[in-house]
Protein backbone atom coordinates (compact mmCIF):
# COMPACT_ATOMS: atom_id res chain seq x y z
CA UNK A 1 -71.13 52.75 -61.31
CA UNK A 2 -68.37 50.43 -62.93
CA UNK A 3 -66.13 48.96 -60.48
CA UNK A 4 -62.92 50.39 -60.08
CA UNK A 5 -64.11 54.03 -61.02
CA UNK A 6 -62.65 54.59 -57.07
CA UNK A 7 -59.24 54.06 -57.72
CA UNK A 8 -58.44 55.94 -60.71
CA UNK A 9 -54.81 56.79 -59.19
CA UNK A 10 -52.30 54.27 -58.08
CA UNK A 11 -52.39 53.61 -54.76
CA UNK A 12 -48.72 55.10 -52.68
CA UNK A 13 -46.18 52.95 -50.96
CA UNK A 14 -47.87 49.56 -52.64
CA UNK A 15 -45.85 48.10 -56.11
CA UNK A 16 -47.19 44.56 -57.04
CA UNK A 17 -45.10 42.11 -57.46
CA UNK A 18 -43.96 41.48 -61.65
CA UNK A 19 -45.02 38.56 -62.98
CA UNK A 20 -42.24 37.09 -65.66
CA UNK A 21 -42.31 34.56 -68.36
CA UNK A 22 -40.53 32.66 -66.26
CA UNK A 23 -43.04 32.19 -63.55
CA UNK A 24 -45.21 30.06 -65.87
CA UNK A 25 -42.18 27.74 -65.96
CA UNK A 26 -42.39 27.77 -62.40
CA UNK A 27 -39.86 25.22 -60.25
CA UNK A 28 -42.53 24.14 -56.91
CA UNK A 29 -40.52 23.97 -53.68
CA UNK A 30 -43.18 23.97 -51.15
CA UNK A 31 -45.81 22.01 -51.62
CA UNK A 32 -48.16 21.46 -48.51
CA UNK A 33 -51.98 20.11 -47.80
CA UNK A 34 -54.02 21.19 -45.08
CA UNK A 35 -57.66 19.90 -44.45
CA UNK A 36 -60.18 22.47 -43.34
CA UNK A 37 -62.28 21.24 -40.33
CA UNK A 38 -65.70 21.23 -39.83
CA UNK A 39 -65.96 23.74 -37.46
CA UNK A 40 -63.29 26.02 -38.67
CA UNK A 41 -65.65 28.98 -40.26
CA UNK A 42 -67.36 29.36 -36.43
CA UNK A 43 -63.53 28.95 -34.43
CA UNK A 44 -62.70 31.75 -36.90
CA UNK A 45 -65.74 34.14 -36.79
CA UNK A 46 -65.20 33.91 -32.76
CA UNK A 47 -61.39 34.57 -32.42
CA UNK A 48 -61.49 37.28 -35.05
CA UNK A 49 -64.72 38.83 -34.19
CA UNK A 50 -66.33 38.38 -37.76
CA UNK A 51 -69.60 37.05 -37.21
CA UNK A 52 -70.94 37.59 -40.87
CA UNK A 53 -73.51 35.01 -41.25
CA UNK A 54 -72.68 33.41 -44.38
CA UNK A 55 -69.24 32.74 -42.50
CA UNK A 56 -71.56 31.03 -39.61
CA UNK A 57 -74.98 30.17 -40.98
CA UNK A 58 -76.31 27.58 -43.30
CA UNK A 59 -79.53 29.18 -43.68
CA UNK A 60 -78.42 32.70 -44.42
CA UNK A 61 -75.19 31.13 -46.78
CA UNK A 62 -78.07 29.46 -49.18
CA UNK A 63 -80.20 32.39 -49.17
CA UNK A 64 -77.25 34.18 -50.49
CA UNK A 65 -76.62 31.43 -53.25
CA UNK A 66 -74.13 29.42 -51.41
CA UNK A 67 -74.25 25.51 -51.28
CA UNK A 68 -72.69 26.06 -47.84
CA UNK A 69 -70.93 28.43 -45.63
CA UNK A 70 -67.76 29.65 -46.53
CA UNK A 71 -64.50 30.13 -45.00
CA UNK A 72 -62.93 33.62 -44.22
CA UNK A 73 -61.12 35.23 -46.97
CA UNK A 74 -58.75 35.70 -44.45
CA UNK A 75 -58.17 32.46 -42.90
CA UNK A 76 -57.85 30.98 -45.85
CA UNK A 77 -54.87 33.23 -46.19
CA UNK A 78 -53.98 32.22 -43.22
CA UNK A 79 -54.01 28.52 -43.57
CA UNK A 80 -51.66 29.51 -47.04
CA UNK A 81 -49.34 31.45 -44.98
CA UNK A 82 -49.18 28.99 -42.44
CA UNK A 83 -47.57 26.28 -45.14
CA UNK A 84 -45.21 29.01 -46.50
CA UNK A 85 -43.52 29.86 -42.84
CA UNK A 86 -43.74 26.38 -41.64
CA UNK A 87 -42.02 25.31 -44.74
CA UNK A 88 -39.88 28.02 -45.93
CA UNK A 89 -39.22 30.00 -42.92
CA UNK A 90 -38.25 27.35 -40.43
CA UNK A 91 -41.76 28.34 -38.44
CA UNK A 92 -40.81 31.83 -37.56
CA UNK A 93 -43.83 34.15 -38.60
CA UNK A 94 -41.84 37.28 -38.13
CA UNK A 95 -39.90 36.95 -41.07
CA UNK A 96 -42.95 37.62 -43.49
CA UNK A 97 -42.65 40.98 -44.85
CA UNK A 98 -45.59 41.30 -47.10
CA UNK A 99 -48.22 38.86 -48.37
CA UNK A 100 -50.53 39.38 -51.70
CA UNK A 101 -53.30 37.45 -53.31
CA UNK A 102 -56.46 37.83 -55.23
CA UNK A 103 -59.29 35.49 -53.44
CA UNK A 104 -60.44 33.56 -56.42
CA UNK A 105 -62.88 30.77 -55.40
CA UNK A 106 -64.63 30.18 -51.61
CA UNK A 107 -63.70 27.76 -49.58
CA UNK A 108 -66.32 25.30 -47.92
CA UNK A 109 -65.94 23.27 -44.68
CA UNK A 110 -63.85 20.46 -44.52
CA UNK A 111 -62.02 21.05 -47.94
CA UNK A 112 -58.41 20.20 -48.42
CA UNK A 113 -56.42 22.97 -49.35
CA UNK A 114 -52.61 22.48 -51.30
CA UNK A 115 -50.53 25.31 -51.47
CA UNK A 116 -47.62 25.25 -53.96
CA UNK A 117 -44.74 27.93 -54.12
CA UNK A 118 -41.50 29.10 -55.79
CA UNK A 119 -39.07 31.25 -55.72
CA UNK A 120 -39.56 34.67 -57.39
CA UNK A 121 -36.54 36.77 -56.65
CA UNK A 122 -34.06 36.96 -53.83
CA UNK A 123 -31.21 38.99 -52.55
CA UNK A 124 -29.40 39.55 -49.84
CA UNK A 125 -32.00 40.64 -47.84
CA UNK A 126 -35.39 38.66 -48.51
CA UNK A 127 -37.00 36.32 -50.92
CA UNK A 128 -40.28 36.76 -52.85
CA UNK A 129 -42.05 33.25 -53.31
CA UNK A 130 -45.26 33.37 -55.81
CA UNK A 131 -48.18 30.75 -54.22
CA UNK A 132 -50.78 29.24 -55.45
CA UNK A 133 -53.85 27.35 -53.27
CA UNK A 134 -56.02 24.81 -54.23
CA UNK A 135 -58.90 23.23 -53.40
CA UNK A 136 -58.96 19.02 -53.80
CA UNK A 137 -61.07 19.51 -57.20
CA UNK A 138 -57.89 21.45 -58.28
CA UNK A 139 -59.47 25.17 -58.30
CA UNK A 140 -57.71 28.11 -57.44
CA UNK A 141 -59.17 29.49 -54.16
CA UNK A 142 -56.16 32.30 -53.93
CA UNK A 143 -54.16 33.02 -57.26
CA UNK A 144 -51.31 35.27 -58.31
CA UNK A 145 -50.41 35.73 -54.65
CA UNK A 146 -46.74 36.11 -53.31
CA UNK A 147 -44.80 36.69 -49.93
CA UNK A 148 -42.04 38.11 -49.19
CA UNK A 149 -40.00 36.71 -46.14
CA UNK A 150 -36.62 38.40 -45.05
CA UNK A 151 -33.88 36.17 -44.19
């Protein structure tokens, strides 16, 4: 099967977020670094219940071609979202609205991760910033990903 013969019909109540010419001539106004720790993967897997083992353990990461474990998809998110609302919504977590990315490279222990945003669109209402992490050797880790935070 090739993937994506499952979602032949556009999913309801979910429009992506329109990427413009403009966005490659994107002005940055967050820009934020934060270091994963050592033991971050195994604090993760225990507060969110998510004991996969390649999340957890060396052994089982390598046998699944890893050089290492591997963050959570989702807490990388989180350290991403984490930048935008400390830095562009004054720390208050209930103004995001929506998030969206496309996980693009894993994340190993002890990393440093840089988010960058800018503004997509805003009215009166909310804002739509378009993100972008890195790793320190400059790789996407989550790409084409934007929030939306209402004011």
């Amino acid at each position: 099967m090739r993937a994506g013969m499952f979602f032949k019909k556009p999913r309801k109540g979910i429009k992506p977020v329109k990427r413009t010419v403009e966005e490659t001539k994107r002005q940055v106004i967050l820009t934020k670094q934060m270091k994963v720790t050592s033991d971050q993967s195994v604090r993760y897997a225990a507060a969110s219940g998510d004991e996969n083992p390649i999340h957890v353990d060396r052994d089982i990461a390598r046998a699944a071609g890893l050089p290492d474990i591997i963050l959570h998809g989702l807490c990388t998110l989180a350290f991403a979202t984490q930048a935008i609302v400390d830095g562009l919504a004054k720390g208050d977590p209930t103004k995001v609205k929506r998030i969206t990315t496309r996980f693009s490279k894993p994340v190993f222990m002890e990393d440093t991760l840089t988010t960058e945003g800018w503004l997509l669109k805003e009215d009166e209402t909310s804002k739509v910033i378009g993100f972008e992490t890195k790793n320190e050797k400059g790789e996407a880790v989550l790409k084409r990903a934007s929030i939306e935070l209402l004011k």
